[in-house]
C-alpha atoms as a PDB file:
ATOM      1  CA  UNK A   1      -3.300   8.519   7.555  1.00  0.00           C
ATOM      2  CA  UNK A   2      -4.628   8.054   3.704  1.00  0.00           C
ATOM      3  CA  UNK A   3      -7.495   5.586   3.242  1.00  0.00           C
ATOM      4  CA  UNK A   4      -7.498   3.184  -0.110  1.00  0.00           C
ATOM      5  CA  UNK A   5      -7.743   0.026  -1.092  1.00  0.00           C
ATOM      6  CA  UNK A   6      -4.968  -2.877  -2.109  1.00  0.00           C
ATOM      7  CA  UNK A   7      -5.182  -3.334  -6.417  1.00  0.00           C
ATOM      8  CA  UNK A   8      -2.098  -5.972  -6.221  1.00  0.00           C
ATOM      9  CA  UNK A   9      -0.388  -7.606  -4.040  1.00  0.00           C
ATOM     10  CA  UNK A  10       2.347 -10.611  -4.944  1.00  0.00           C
ATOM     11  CA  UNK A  11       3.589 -12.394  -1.974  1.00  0.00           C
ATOM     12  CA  UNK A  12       6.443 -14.214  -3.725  1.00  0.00           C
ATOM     13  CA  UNK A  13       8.207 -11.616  -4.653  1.00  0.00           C
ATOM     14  CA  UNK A  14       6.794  -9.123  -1.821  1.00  0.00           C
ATOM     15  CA  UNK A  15       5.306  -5.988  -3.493  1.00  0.00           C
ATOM     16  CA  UNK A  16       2.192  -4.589  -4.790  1.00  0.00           C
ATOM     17  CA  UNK A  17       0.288  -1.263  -5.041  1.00  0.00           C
ATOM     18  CA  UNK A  18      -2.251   0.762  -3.157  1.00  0.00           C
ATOM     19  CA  UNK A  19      -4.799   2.911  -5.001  1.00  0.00           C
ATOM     20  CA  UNK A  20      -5.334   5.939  -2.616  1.00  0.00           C
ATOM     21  CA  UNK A  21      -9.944   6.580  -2.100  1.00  0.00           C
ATOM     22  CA  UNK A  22      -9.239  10.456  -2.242  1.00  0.00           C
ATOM     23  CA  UNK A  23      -7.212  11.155  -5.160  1.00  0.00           C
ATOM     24  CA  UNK A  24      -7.012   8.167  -6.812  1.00  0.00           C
ATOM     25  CA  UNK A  25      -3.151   7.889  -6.901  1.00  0.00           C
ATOM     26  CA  UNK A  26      -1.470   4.624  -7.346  1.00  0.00           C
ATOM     27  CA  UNK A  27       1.039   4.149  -4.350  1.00  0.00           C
ATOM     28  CA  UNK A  28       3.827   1.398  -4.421  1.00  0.00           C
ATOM     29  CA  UNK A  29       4.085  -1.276  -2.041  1.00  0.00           C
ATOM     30  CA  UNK A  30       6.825  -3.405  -0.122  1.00  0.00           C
ATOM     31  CA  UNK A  31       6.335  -6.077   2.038  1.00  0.00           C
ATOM     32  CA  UNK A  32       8.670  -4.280   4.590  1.00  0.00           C
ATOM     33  CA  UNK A  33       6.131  -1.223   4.883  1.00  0.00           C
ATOM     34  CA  UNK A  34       3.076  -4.037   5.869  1.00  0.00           C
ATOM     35  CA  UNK A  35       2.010  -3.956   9.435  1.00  0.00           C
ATOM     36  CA  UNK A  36      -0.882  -6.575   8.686  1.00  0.00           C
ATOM     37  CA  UNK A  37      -0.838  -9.078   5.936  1.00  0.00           C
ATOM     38  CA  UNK A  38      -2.645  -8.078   3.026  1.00  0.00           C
ATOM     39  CA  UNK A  39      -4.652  -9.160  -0.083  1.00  0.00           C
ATOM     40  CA  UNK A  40      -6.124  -8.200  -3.291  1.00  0.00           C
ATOM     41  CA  UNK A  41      -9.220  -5.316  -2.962  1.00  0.00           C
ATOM     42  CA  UNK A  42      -8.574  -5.336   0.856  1.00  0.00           C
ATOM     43  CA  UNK A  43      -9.250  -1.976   2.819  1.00  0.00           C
ATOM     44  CA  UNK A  44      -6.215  -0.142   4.202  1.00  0.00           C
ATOM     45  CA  UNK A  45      -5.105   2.442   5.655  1.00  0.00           C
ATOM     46  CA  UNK A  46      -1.130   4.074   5.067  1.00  0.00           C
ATOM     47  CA  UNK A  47       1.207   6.716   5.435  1.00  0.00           C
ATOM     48  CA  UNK A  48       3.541   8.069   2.885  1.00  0.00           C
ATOM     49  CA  UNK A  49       6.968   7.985   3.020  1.00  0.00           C
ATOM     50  CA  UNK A  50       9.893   9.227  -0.482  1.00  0.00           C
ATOM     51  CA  UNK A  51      11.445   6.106  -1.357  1.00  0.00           C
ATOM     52  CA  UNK A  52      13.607   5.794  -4.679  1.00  0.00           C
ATOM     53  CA  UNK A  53      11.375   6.072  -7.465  1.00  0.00           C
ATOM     54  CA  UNK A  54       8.620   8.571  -5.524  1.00  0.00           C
ATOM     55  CA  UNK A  55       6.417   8.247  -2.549  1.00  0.00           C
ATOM     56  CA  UNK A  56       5.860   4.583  -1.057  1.00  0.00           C
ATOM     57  CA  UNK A  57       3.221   3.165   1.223  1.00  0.00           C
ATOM     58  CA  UNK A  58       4.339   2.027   4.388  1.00  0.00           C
ATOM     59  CA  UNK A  59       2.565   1.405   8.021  1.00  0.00           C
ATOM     60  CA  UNK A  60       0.231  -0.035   5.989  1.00  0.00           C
ATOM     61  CA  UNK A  61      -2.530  -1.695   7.979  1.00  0.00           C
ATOM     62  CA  UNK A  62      -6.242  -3.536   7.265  1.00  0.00           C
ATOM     63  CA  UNK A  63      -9.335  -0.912   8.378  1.00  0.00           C
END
């Protein structure tokens, strides 16, 4: 599990991205990898999984 925190989310048109605590990395978002519902700066913890355009976020749940 990687530990960060939510730096956009749109819930219109269901994406965002994930800035990981650790390394700093910027991780894309989809509403279909969202276990909880989540906001702008919220806490989070995620796995990583290799979607189209490099690694997504997904399991992605509120600490």
């Amino acid at each position: 599990m990687n530990n960060g925190t939510v730096k956009f989310f749109n819930n219109s048109k269901g994406f965002g991205f994930i800035i990981e605590k650790e390394s700093g990395k910027e991780y894309f978002v989809h509403v279909s990898g969202l276990v909880d519902e989540i906001r702008e700066n919220d806490e989070v913890t995620f796995e990583l999984e290799k979607g189209k355009k490099g690694l997504n976020a997904v399991n992605v749940k509120l600490v």
